[in-house]
PDB file of N, CA and C in Angstrom:
ATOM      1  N   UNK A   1      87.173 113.069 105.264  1.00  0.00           N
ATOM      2  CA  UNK A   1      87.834 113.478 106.481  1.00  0.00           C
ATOM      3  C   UNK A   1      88.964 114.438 106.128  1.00  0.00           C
ATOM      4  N   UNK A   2      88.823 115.492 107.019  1.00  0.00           N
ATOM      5  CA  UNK A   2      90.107 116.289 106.870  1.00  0.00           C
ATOM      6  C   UNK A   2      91.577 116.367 107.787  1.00  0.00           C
ATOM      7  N   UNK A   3      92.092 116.390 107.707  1.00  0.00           N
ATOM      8  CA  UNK A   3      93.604 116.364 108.478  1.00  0.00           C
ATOM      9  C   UNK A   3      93.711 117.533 109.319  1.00  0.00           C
ATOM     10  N   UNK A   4      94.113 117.764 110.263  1.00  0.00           N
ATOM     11  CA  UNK A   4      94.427 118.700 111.023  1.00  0.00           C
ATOM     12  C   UNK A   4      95.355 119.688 110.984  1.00  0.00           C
ATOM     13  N   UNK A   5      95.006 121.225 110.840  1.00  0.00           N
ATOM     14  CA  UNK A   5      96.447 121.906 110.579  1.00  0.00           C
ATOM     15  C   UNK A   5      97.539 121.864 110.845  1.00  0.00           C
ATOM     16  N   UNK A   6      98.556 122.101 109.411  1.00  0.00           N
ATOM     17  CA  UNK A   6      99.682 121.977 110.566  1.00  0.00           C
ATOM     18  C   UNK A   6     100.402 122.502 111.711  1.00  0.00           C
ATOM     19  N   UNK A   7     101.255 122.107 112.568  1.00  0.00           N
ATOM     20  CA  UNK A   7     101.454 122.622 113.793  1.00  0.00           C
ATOM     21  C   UNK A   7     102.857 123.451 112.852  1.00  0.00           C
ATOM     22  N   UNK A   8     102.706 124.528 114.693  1.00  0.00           N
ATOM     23  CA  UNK A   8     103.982 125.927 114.433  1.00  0.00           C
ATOM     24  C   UNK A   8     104.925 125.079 114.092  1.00  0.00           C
ATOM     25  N   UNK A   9     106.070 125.850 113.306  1.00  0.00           N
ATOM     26  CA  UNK A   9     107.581 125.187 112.928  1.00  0.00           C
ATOM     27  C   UNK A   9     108.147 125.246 113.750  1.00  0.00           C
ATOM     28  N   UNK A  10     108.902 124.658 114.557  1.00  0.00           N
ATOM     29  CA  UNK A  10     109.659 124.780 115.665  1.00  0.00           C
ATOM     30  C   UNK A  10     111.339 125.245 115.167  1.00  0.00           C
ATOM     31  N   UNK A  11     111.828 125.122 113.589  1.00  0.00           N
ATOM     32  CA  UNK A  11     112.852 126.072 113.466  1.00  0.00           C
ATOM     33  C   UNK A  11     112.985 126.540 112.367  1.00  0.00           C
ATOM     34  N   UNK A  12     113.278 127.598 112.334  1.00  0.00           N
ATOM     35  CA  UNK A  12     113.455 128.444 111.317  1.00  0.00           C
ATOM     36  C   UNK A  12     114.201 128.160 110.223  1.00  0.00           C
ATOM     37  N   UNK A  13     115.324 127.253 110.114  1.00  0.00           N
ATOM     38  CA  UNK A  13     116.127 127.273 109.514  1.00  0.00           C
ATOM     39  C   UNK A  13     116.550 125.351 109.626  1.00  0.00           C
ATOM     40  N   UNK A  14     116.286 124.670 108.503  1.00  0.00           N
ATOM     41  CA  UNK A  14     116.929 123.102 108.673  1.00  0.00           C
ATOM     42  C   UNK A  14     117.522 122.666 107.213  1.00  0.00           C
ATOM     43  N   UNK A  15     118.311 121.656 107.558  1.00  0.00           N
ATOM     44  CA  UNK A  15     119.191 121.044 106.549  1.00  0.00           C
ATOM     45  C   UNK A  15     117.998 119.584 105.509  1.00  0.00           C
ATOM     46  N   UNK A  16     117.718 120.156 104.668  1.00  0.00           N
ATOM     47  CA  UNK A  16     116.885 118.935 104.034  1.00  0.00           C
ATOM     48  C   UNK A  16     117.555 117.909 103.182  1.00  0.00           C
ATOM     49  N   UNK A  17     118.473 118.389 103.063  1.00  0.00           N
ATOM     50  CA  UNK A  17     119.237 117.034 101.651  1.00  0.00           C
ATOM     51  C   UNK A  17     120.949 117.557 101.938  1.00  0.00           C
ATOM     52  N   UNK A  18     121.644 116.673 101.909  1.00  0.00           N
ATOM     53  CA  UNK A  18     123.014 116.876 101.982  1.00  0.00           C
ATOM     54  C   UNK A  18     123.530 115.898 100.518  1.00  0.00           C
ATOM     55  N   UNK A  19     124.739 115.864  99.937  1.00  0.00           N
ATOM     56  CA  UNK A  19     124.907 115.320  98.956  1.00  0.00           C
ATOM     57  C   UNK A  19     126.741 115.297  99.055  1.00  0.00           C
ATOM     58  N   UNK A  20     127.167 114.590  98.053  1.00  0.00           N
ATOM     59  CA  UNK A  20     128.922 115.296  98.072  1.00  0.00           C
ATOM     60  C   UNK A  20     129.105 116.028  97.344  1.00  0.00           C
ATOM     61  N   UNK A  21     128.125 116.777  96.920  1.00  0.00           N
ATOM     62  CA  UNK A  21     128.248 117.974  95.925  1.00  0.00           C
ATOM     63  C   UNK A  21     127.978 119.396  96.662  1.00  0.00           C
ATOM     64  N   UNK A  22     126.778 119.081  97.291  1.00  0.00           N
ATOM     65  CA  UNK A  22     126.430 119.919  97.900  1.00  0.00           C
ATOM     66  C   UNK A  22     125.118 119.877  98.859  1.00  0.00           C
ATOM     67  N   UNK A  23     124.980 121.149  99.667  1.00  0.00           N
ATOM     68  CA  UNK A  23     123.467 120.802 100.590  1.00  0.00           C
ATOM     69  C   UNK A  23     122.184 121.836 100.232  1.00  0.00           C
ATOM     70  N   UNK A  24     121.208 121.212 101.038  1.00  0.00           N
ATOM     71  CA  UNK A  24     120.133 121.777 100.544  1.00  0.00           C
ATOM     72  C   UNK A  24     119.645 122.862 102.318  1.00  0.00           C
ATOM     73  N   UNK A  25     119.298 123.927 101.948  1.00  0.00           N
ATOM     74  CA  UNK A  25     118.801 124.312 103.675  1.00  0.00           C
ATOM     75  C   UNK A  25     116.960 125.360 103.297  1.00  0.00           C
ATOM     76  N   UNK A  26     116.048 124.884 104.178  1.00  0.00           N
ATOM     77  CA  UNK A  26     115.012 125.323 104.118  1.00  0.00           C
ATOM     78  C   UNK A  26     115.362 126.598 104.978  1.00  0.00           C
ATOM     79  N   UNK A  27     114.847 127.804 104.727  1.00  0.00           N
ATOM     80  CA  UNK A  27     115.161 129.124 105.641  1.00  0.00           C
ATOM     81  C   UNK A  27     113.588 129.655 105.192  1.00  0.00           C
ATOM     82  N   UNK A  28     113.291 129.672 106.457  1.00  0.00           N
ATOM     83  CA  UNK A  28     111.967 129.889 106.493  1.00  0.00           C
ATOM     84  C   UNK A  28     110.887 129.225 105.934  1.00  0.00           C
ATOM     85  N   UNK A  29     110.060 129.792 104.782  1.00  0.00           N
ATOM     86  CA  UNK A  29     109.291 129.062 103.624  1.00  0.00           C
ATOM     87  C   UNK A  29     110.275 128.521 102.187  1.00  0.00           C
ATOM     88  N   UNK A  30     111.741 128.760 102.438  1.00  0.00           N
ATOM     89  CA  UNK A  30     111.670 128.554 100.874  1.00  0.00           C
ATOM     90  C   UNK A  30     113.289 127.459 101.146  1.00  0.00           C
ATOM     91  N   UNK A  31     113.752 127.302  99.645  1.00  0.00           N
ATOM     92  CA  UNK A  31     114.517 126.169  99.845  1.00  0.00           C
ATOM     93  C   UNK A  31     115.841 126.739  99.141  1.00  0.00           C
ATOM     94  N   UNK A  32     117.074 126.792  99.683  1.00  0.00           N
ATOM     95  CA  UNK A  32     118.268 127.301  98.753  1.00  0.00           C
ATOM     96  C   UNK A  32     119.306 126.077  99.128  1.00  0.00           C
ATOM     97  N   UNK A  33     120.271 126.502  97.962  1.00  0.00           N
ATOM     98  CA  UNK A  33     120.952 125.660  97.526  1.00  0.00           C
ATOM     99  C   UNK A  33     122.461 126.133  97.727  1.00  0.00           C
ATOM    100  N   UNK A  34     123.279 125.346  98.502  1.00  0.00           N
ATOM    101  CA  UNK A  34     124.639 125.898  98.949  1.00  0.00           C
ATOM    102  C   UNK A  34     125.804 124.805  98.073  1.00  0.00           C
ATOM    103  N   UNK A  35     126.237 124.805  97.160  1.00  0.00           N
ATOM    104  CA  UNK A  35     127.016 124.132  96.516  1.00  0.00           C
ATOM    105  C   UNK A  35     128.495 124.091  97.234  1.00  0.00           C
ATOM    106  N   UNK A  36     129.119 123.200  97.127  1.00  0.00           N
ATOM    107  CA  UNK A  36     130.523 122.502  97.823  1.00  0.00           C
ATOM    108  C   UNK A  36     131.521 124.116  97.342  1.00  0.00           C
ATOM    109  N   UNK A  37     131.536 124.124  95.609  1.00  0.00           N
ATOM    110  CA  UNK A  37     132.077 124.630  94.761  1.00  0.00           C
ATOM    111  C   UNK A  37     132.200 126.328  95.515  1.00  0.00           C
ATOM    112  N   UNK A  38     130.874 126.655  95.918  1.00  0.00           N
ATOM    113  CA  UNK A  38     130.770 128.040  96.304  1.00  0.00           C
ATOM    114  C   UNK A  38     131.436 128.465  98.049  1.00  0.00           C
ATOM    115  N   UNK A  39     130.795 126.614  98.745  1.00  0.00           N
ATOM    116  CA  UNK A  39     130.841 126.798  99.926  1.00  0.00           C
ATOM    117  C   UNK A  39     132.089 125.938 100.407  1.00  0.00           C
ATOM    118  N   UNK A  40     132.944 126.258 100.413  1.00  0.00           N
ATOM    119  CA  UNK A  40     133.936 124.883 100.495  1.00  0.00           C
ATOM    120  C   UNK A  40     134.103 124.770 101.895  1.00  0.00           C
ATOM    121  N   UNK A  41     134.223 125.834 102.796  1.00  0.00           N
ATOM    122  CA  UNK A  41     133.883 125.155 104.160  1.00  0.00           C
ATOM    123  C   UNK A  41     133.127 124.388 104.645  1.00  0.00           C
ATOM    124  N   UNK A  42     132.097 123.510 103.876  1.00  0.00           N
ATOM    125  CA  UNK A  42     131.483 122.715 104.591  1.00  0.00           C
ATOM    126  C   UNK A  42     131.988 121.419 103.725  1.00  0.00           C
ATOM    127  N   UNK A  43     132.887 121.251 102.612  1.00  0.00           N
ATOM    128  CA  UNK A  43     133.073 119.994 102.032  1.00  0.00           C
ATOM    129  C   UNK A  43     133.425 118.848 102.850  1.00  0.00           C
ATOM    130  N   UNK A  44     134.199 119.112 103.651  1.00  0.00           N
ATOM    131  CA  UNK A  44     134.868 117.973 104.758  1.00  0.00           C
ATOM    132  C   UNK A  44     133.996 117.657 106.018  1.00  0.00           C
ATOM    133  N   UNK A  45     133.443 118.899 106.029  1.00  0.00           N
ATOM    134  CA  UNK A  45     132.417 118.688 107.264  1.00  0.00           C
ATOM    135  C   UNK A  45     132.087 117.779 107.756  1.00  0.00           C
ATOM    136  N   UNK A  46     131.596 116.923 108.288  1.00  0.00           N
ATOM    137  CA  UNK A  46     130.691 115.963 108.909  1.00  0.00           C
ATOM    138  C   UNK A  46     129.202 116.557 109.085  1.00  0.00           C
ATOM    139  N   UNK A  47     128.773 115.295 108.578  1.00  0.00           N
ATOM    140  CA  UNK A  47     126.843 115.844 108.458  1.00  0.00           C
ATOM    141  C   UNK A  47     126.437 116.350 109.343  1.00  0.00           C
ATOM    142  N   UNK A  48     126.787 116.054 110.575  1.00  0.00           N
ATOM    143  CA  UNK A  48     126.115 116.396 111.593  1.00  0.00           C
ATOM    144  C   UNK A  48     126.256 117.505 112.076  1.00  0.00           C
ATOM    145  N   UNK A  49     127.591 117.955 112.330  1.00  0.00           N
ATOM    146  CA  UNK A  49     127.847 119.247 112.070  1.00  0.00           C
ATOM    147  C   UNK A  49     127.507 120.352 111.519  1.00  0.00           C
ATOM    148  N   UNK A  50     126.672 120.403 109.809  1.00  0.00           N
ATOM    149  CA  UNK A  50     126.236 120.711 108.802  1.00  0.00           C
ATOM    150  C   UNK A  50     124.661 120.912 109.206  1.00  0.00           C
ATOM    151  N   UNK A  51     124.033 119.777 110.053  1.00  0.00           N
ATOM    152  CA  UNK A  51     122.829 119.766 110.327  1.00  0.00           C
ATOM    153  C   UNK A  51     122.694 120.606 111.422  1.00  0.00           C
ATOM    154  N   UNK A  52     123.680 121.339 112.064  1.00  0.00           N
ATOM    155  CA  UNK A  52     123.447 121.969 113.142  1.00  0.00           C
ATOM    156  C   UNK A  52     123.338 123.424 112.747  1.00  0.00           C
ATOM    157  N   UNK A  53     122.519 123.822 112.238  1.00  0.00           N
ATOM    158  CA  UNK A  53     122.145 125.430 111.800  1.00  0.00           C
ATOM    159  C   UNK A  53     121.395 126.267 112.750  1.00  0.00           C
ATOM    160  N   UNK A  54     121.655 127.786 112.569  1.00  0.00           N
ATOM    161  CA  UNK A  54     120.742 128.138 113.952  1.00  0.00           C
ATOM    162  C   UNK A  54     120.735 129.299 112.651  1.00  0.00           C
ATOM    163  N   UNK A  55     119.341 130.068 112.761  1.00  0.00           N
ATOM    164  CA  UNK A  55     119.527 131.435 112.503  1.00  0.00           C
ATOM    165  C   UNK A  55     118.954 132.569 113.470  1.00  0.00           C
ATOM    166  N   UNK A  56     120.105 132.779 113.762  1.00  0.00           N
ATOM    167  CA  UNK A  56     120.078 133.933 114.381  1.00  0.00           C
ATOM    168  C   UNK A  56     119.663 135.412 114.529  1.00  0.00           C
ATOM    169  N   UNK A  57     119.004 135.716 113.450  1.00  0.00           N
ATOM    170  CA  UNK A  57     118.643 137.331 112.684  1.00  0.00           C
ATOM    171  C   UNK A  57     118.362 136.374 111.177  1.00  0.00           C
ATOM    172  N   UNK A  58     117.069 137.043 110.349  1.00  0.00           N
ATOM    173  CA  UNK A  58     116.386 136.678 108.935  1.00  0.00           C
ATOM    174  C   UNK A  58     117.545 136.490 108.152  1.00  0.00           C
ATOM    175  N   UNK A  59     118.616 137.065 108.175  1.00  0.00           N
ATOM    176  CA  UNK A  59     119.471 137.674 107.128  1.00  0.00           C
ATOM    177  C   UNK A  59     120.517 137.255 107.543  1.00  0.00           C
ATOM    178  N   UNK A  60     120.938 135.835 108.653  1.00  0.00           N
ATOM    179  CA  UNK A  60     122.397 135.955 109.418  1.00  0.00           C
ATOM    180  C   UNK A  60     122.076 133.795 109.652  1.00  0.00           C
ATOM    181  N   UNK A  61     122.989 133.418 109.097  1.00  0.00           N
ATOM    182  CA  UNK A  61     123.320 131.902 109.555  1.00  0.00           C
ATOM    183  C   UNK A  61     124.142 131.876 110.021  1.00  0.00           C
ATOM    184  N   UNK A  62     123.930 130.980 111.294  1.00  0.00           N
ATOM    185  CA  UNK A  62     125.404 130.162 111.859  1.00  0.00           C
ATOM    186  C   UNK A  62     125.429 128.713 112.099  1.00  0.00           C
ATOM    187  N   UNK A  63     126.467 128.180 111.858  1.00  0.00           N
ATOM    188  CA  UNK A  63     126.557 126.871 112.226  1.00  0.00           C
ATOM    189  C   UNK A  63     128.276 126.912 113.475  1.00  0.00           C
ATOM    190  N   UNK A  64     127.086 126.613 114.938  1.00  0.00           N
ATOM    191  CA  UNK A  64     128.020 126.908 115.812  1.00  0.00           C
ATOM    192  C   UNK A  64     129.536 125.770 115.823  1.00  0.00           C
ATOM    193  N   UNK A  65     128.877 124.344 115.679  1.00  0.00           N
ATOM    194  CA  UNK A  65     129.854 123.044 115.581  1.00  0.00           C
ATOM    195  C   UNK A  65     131.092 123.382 114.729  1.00  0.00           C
ATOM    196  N   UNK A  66     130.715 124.692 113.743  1.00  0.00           N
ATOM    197  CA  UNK A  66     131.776 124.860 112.600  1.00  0.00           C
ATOM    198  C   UNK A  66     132.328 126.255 112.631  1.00  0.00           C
ATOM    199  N   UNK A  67     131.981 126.811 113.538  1.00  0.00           N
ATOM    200  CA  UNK A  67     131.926 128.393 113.549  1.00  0.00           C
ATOM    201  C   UNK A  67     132.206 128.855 112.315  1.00  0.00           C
ATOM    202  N   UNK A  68     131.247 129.122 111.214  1.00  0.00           N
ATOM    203  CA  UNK A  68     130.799 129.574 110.608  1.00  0.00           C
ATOM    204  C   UNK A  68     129.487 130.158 110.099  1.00  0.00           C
ATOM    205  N   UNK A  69     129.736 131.360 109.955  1.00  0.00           N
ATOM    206  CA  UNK A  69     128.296 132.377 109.469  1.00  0.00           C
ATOM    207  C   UNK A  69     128.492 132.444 108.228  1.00  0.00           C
ATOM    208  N   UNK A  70     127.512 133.034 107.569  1.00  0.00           N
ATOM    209  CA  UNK A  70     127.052 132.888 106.416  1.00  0.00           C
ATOM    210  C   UNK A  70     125.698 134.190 106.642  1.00  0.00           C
ATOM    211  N   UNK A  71     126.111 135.260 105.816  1.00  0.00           N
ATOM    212  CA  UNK A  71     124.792 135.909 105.308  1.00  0.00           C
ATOM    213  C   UNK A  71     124.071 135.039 104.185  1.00  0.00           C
ATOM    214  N   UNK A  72     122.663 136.063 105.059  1.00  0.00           N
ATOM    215  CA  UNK A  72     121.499 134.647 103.639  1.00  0.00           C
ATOM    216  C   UNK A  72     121.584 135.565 102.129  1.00  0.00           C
ATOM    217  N   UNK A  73     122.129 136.750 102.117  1.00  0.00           N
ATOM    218  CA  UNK A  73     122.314 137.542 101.219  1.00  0.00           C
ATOM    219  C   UNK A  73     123.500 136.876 100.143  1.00  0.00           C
ATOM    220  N   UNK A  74     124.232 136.050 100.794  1.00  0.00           N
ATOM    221  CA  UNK A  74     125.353 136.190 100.227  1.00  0.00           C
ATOM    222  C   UNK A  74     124.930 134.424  99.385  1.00  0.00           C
ATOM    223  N   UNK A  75     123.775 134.105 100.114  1.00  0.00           N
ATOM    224  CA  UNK A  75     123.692 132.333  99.370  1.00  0.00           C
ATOM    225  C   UNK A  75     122.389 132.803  98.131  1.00  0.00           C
ATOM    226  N   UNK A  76     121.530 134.010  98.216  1.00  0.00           N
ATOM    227  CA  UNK A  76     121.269 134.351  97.235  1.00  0.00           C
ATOM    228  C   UNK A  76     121.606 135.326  96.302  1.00  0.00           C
ATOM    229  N   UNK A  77     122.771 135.539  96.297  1.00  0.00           N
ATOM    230  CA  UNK A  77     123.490 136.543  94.830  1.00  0.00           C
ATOM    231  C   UNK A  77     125.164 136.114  95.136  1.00  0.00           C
ATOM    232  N   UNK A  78     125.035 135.327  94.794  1.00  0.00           N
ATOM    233  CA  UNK A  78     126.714 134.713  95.127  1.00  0.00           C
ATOM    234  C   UNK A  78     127.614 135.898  94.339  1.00  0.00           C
ATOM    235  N   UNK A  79     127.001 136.198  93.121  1.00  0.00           N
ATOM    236  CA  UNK A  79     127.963 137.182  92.209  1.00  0.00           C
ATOM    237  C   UNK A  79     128.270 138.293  93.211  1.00  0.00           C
ATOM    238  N   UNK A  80     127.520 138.540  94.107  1.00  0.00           N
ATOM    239  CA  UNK A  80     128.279 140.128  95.016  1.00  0.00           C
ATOM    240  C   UNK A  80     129.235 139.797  96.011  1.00  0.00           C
ATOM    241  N   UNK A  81     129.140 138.225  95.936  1.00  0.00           N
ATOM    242  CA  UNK A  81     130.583 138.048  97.362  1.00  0.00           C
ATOM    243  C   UNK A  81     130.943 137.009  96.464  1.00  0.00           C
ATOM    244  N   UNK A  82     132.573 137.467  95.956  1.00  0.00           N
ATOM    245  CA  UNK A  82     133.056 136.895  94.845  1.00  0.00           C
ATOM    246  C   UNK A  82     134.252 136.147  95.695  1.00  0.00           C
ATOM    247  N   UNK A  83     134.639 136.554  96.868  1.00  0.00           N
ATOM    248  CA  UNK A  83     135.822 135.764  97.960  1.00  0.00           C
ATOM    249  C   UNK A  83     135.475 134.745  98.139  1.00  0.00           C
ATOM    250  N   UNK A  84     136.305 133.141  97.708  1.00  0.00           N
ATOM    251  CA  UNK A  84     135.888 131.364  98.161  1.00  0.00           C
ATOM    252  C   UNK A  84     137.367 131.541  98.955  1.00  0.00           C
ATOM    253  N   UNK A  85     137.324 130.818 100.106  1.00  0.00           N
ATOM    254  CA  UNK A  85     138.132 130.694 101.234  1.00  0.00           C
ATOM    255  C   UNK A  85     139.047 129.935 100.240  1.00  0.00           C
ATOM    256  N   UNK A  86     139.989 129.395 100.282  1.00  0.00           N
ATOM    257  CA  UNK A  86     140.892 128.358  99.590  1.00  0.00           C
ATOM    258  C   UNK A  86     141.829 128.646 100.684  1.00  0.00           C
ATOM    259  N   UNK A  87     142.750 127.296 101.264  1.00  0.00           N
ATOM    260  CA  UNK A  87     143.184 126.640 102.246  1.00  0.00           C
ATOM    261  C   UNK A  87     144.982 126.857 101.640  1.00  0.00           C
ATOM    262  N   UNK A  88     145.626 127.191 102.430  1.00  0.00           N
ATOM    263  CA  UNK A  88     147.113 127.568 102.087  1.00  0.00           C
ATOM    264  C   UNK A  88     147.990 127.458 103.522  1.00  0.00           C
ATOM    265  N   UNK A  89     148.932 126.964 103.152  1.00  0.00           N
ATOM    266  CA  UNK A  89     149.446 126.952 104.368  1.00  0.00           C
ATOM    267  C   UNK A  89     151.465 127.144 103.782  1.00  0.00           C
ATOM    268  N   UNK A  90     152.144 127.828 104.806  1.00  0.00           N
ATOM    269  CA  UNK A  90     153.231 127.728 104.413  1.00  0.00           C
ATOM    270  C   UNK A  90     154.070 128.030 106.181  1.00  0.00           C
ATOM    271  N   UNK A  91     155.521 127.613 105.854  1.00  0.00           N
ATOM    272  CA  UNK A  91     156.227 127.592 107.057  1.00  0.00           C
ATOM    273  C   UNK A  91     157.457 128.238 107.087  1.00  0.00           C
ATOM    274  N   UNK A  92     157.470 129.469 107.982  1.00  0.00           N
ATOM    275  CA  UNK A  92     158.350 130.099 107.906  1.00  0.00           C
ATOM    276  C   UNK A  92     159.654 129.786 108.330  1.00  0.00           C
ATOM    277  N   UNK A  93     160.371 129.285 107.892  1.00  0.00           N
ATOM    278  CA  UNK A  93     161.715 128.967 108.395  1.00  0.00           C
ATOM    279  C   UNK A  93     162.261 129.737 109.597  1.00  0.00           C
ATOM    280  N   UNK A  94     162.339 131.236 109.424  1.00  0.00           N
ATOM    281  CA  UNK A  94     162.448 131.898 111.034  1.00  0.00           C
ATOM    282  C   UNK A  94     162.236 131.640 112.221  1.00  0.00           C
ATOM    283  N   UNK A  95     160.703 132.097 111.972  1.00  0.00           N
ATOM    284  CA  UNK A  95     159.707 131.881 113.401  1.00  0.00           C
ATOM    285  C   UNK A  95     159.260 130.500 113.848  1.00  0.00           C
ATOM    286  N   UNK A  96     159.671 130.198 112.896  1.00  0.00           N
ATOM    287  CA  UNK A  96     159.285 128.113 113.338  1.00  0.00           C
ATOM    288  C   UNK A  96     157.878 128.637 113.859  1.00  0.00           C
ATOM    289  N   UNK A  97     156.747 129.136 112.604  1.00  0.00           N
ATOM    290  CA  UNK A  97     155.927 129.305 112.738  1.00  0.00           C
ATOM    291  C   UNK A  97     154.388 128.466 111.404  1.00  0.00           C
ATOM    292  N   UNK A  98     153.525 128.092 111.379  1.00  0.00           N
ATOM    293  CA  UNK A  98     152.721 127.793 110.274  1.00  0.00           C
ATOM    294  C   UNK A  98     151.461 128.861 110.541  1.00  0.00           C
ATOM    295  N   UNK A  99     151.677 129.141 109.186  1.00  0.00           N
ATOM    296  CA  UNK A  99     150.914 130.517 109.013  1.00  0.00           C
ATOM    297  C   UNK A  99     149.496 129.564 108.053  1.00  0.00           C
ATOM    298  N   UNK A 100     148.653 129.450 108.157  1.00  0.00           N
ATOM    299  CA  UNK A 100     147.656 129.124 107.732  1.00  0.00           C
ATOM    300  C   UNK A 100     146.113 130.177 107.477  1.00  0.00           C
ATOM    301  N   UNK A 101     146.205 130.375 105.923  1.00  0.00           N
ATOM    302  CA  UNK A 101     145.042 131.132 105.815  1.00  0.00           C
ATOM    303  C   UNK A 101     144.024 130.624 105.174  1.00  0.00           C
ATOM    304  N   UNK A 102     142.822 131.050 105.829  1.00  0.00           N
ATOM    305  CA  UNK A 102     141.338 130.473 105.933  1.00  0.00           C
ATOM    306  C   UNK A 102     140.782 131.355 104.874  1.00  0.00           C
ATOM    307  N   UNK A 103     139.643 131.627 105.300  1.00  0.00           N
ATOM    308  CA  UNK A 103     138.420 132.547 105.055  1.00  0.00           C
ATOM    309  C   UNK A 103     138.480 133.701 104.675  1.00  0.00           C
ATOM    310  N   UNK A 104     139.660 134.402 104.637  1.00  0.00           N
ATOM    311  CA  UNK A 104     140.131 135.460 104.718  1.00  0.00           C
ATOM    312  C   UNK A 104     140.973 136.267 105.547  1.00  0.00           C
ATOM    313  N   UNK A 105     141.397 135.695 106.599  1.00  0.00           N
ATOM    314  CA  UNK A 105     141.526 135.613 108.433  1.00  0.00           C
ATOM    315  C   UNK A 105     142.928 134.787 108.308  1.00  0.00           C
ATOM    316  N   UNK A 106     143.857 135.256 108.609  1.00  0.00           N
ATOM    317  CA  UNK A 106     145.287 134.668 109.129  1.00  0.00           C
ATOM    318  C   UNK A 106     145.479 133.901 110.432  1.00  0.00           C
ATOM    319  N   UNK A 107     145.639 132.898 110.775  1.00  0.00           N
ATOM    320  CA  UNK A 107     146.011 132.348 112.058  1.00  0.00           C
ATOM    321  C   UNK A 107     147.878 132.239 112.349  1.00  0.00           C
ATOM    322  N   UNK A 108     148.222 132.476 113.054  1.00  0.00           N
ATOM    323  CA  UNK A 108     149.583 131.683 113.262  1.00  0.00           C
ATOM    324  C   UNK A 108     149.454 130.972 114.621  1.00  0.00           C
ATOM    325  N   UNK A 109     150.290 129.429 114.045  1.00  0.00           N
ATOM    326  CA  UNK A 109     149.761 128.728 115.069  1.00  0.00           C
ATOM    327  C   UNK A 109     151.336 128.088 115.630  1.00  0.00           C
ATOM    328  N   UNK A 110     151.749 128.428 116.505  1.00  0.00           N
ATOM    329  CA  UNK A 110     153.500 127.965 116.842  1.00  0.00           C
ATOM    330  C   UNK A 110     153.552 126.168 116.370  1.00  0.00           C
ATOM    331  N   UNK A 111     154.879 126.191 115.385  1.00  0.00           N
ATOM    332  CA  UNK A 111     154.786 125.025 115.339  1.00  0.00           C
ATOM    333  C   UNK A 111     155.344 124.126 116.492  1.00  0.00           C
ATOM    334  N   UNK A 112     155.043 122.840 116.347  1.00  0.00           N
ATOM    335  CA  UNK A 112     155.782 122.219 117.658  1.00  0.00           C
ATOM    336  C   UNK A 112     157.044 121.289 117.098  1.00  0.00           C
ATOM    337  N   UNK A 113     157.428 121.026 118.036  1.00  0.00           N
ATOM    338  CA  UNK A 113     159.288 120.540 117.599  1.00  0.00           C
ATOM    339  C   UNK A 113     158.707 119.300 118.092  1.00  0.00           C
TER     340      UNK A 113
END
């Protein structure tokens, strides 16, 4: 007896293995590997969050729960995008302001008294 083909994929893009090291995401036919180390925006994450991937364009991830994108270019040649977000925060005595930088992207967020 033979089994029946399989049916269409219904998404393009899913989370197969999560770890505290790092996750695993199927994109399309094949399987890549997003390490904590490379990706640190998703270390704190919550899984579920993480499991919520959409791709939007072959070449373009988002995970809306986290607003974060991710080129798929950039999870296969990590050496050409050499920028890891690292988390800093400092408080300006003046502006009674906290300046917090992300991703690359400055926020100021008024502090509260």
């Amino acid at each position: 007896m033979k089994s029946a083909p399989r049916g269409k994929r219904t998404s393009n893009v899913e989370v197969t293995n999560v770890s505290k090291h790092s996750f695993w995401l199927m994109i399309q036919d094949r399987a890549v590997f997003l390490p904590f180390e490379h990706f640190p925006w998703f270390k704190e994450s919550p899984i579920g969050k993480i499991l919520n991937v959409q791709l939007p364009h072959p070449h373009h991830l988002y995970w809306p729960d986290l607003d974060i994108d991710i080129a798929v270019d950039s999870i296969d040649h990590p050496e050409r995008f050499p920028l890891v977000s690292r988390q800093h925060a400092r408080i300006s005595s003046e502006s009674r302001t906290l300046t917090a930088k992300g991703d690359g992207s400055r926020k100021i967020l008024k502090r509260r008294r």
